[in-house]
N, C-alpha and C. Protein backbone atom coordinates (compact mmCIF):
# COMPACT_ATOMS: atom_id res chain seq x y z
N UNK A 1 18.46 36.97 0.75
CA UNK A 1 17.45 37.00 -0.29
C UNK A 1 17.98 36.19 -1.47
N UNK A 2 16.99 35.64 -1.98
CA UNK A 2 17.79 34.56 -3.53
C UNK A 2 17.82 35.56 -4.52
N UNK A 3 18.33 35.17 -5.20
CA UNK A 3 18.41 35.80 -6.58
C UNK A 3 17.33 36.06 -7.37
N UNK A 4 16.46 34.84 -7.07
CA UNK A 4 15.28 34.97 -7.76
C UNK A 4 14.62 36.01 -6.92
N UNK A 5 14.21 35.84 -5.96
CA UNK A 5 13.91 37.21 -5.23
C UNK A 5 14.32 38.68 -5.29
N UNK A 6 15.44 38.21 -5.55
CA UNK A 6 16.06 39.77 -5.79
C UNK A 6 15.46 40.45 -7.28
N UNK A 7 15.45 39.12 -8.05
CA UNK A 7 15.22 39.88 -9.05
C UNK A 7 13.77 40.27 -9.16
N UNK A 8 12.90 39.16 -8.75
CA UNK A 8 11.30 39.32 -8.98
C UNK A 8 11.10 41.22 -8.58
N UNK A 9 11.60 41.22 -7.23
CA UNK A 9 11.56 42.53 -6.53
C UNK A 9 11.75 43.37 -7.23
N UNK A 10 13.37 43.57 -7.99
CA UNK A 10 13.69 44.45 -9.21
C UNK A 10 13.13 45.02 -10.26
N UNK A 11 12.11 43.09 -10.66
CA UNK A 11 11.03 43.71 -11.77
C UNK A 11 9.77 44.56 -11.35
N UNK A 12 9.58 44.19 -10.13
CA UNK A 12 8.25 44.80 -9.57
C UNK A 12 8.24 46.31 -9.19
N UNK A 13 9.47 46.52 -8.79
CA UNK A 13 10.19 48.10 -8.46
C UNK A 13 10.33 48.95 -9.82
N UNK A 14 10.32 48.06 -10.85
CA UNK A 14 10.83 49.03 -12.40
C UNK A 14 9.01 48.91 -12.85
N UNK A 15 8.38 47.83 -12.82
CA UNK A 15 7.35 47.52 -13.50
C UNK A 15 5.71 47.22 -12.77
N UNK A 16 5.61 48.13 -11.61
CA UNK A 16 4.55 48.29 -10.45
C UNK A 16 3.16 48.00 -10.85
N UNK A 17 2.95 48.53 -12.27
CA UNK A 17 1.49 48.06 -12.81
C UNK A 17 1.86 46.71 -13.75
N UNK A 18 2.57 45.98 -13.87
CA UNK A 18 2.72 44.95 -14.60
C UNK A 18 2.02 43.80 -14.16
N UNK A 19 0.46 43.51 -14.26
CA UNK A 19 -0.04 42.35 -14.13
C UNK A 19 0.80 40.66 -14.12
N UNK A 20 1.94 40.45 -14.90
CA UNK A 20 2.25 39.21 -15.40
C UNK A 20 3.85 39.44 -14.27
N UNK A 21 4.52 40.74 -13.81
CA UNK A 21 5.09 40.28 -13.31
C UNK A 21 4.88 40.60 -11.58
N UNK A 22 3.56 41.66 -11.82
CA UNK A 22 3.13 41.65 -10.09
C UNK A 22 2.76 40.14 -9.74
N UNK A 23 2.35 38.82 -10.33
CA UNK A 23 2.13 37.86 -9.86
C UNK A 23 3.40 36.65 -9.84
N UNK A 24 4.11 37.24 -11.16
CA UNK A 24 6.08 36.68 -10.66
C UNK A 24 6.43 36.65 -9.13
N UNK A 25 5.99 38.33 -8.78
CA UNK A 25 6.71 38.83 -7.54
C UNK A 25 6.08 38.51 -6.50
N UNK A 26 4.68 38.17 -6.45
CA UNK A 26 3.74 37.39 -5.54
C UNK A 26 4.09 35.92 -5.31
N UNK A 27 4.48 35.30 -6.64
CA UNK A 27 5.14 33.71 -6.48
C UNK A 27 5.83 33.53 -5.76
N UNK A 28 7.07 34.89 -6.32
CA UNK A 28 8.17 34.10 -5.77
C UNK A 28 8.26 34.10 -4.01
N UNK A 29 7.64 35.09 -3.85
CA UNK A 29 7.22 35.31 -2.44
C UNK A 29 6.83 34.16 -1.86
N UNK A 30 5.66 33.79 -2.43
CA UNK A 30 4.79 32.59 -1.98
C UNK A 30 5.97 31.31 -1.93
N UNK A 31 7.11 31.37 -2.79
CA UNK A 31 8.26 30.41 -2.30
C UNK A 31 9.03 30.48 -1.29
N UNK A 32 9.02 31.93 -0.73
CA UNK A 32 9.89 32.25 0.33
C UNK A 32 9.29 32.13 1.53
N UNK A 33 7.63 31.96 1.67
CA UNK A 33 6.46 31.86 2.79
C UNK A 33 7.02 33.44 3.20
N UNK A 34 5.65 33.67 2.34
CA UNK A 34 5.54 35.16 3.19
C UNK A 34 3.92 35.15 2.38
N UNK A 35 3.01 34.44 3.40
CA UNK A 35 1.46 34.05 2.92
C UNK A 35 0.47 35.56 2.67
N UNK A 36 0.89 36.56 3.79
CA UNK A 36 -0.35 37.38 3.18
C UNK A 36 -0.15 38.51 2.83
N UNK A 37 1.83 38.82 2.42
CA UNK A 37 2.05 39.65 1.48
C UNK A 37 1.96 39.30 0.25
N UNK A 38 2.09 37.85 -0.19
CA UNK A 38 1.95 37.44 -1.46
C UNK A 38 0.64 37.34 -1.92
N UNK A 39 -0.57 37.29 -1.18
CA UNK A 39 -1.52 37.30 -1.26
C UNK A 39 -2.15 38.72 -1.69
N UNK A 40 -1.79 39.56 -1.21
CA UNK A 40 -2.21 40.77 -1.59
C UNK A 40 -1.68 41.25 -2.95
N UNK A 41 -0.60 40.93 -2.86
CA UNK A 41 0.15 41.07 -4.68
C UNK A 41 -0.69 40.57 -5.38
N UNK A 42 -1.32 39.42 -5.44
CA UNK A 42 -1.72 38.31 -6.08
C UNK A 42 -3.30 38.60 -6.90
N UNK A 43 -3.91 38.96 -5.49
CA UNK A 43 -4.85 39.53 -5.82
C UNK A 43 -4.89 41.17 -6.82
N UNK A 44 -3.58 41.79 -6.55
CA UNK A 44 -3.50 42.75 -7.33
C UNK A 44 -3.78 42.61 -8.72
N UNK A 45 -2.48 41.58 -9.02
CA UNK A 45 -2.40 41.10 -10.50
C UNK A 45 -3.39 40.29 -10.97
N UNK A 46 -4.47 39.90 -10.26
CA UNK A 46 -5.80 39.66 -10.91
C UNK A 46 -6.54 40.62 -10.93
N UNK A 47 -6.52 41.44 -10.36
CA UNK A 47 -7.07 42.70 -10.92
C UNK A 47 -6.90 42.89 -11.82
N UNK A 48 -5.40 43.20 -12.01
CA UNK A 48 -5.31 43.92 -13.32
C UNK A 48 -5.77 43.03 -14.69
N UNK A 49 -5.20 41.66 -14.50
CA UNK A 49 -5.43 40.54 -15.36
C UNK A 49 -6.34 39.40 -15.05
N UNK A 50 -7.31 39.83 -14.79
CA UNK A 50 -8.97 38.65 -15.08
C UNK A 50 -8.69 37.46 -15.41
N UNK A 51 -8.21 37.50 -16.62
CA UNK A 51 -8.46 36.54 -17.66
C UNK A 51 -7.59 35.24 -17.47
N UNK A 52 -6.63 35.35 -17.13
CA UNK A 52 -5.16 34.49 -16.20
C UNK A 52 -5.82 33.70 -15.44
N UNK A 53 -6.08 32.28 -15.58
CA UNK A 53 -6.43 31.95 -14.71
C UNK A 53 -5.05 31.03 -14.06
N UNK A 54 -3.97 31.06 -14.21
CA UNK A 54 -2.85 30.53 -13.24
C UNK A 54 -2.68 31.42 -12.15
N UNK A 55 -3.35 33.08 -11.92
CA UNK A 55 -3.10 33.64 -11.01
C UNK A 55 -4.16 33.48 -9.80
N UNK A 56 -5.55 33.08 -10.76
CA UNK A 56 -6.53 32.60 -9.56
C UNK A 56 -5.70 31.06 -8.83
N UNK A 57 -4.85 30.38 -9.80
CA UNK A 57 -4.43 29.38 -9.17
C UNK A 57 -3.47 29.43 -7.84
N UNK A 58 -2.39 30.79 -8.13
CA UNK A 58 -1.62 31.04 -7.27
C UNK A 58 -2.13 31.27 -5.93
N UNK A 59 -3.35 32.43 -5.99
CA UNK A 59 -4.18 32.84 -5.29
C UNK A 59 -4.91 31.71 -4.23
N UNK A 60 -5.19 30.89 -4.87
CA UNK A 60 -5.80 29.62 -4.33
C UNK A 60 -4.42 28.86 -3.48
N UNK A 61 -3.05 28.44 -4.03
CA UNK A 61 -2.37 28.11 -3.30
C UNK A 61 -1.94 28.81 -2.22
N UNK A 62 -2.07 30.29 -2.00
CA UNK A 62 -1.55 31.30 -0.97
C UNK A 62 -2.25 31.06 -0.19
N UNK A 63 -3.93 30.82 -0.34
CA UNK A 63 -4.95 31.17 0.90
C UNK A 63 -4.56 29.53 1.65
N UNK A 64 -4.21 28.17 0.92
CA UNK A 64 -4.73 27.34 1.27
C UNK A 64 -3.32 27.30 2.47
N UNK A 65 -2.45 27.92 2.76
CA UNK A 65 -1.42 28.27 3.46
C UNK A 65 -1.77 29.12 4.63
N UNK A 66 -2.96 30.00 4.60
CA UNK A 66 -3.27 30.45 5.68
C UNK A 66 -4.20 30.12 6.10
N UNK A 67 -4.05 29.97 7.82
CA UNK A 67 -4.96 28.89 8.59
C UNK A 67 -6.93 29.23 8.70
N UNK A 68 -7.40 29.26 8.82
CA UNK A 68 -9.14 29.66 8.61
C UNK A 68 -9.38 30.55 6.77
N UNK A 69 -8.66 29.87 6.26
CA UNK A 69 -8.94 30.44 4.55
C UNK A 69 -9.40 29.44 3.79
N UNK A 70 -9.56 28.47 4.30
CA UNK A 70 -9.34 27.40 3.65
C UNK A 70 -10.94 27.13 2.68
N UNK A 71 -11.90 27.25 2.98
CA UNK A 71 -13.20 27.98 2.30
C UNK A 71 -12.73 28.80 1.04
N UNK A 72 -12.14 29.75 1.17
CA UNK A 72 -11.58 30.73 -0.38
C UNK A 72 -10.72 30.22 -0.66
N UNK A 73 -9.96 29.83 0.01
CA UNK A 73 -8.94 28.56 -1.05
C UNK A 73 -9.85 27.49 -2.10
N UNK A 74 -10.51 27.04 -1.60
CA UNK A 74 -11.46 25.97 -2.45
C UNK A 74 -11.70 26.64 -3.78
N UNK A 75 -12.81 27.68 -3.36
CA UNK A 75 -13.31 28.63 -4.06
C UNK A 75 -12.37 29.01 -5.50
N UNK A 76 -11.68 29.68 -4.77
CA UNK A 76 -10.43 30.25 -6.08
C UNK A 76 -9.44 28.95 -6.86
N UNK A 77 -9.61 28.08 -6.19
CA UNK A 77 -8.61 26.70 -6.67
C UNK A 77 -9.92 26.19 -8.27
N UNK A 78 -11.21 25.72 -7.24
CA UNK A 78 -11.98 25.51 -8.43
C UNK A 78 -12.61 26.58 -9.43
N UNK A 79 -12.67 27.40 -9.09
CA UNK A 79 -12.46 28.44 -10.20
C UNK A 79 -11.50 28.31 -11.39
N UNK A 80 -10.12 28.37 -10.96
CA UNK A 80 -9.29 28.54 -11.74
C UNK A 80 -8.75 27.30 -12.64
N UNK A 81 -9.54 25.89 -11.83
CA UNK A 81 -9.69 24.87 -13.10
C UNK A 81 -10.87 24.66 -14.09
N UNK A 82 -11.88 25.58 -13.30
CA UNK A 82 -12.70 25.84 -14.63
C UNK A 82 -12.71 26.53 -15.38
N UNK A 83 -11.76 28.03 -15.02
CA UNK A 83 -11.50 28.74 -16.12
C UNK A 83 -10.34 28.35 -17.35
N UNK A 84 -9.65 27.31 -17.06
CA UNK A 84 -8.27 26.80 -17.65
C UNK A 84 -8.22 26.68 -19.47
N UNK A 85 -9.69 26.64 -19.73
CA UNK A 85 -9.93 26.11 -21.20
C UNK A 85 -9.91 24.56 -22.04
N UNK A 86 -9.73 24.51 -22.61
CA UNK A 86 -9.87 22.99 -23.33
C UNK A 86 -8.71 21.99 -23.04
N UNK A 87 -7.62 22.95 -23.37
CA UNK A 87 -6.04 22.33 -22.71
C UNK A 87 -5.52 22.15 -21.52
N UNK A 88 -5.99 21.73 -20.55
CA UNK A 88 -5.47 21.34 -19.17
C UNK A 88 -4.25 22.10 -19.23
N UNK A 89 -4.32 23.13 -17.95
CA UNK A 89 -2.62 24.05 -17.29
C UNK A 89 -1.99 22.97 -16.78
N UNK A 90 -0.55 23.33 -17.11
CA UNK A 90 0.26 22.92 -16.93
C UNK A 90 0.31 22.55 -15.06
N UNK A 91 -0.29 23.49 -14.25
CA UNK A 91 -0.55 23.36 -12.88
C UNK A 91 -2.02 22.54 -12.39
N UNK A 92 -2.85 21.88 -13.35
CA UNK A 92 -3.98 21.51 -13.24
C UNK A 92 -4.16 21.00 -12.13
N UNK A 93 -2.98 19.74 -12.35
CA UNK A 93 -2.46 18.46 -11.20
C UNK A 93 -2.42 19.04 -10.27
N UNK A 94 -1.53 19.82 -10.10
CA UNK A 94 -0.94 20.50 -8.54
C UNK A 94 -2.46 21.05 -7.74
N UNK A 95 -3.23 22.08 -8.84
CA UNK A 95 -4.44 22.54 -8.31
C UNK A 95 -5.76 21.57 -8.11
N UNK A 96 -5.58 20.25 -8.53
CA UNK A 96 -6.33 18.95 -8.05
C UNK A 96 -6.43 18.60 -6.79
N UNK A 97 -4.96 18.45 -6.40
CA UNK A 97 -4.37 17.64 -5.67
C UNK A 97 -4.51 18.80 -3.84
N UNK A 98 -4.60 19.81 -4.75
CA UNK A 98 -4.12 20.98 -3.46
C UNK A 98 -5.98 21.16 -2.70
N UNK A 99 -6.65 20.89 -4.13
CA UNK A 99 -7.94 21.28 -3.84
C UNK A 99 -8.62 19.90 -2.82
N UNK A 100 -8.10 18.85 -3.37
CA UNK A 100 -8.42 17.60 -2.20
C UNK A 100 -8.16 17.58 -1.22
N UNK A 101 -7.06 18.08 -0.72
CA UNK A 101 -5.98 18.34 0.66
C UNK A 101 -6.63 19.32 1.87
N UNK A 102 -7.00 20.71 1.08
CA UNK A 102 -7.04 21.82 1.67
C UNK A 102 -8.03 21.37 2.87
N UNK A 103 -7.77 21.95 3.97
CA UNK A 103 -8.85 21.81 5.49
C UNK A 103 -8.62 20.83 5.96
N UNK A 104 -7.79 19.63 5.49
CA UNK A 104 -7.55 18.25 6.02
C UNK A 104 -6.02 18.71 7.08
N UNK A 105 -5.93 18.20 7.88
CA UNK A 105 -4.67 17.75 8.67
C UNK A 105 -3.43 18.16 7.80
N UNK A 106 -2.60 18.83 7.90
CA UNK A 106 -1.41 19.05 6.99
C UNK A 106 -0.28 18.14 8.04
């Protein structure tokens, strides 16, 4: 397990309703490919936190990883660049680029 893992886990074990770091612990997952446990985290911490739209983004990169999702991947990808606000996220690019890709040939 990495460190970062270890720790995401740590925070998620001390801090279970924590919207900002249930989707840490969903990331870091989503770095380790583990597609539809991170997905379920993911969706947690939008529960709790709506308003986030980097977690609809995460959300959108998890599904576009699992094979027949690729429809709610779209979905949640363009969502979460229209919710972004006036200032382009820092992940805008990535969620552009992911949203052109998705259903094509990997």
């Amino acid at each position: 397990m990495t460190n970062a893992l270890a720790t995401a886990k740590l925070a998620y074990e001390r801090a279970p309703q924590s919207a900002s770091i249930i989707d840490t612990y969903g990331w870091v997952l989503a770095l380790n490919g583990e597609p539809q446990k991170r997905l379920a985290l993911l969706r947690q911490a939008y529960s709790r936190l709506s308003t986030e739209s980097a977690i609809r983004y995460h959300i959108g990169l998890a599904l576009s990883l699992i094979a027949g999702r690729e429809a709610e991947a779209k979905e949640e990808l363009s969502a979460a660049l229209s919710a972004q606000g006036a200032k382009p996220a820092r992940w805008a690019d990535d969620a552009t680029r992911v949203l052109k890709t998705v259903g094509k040939a990997k």
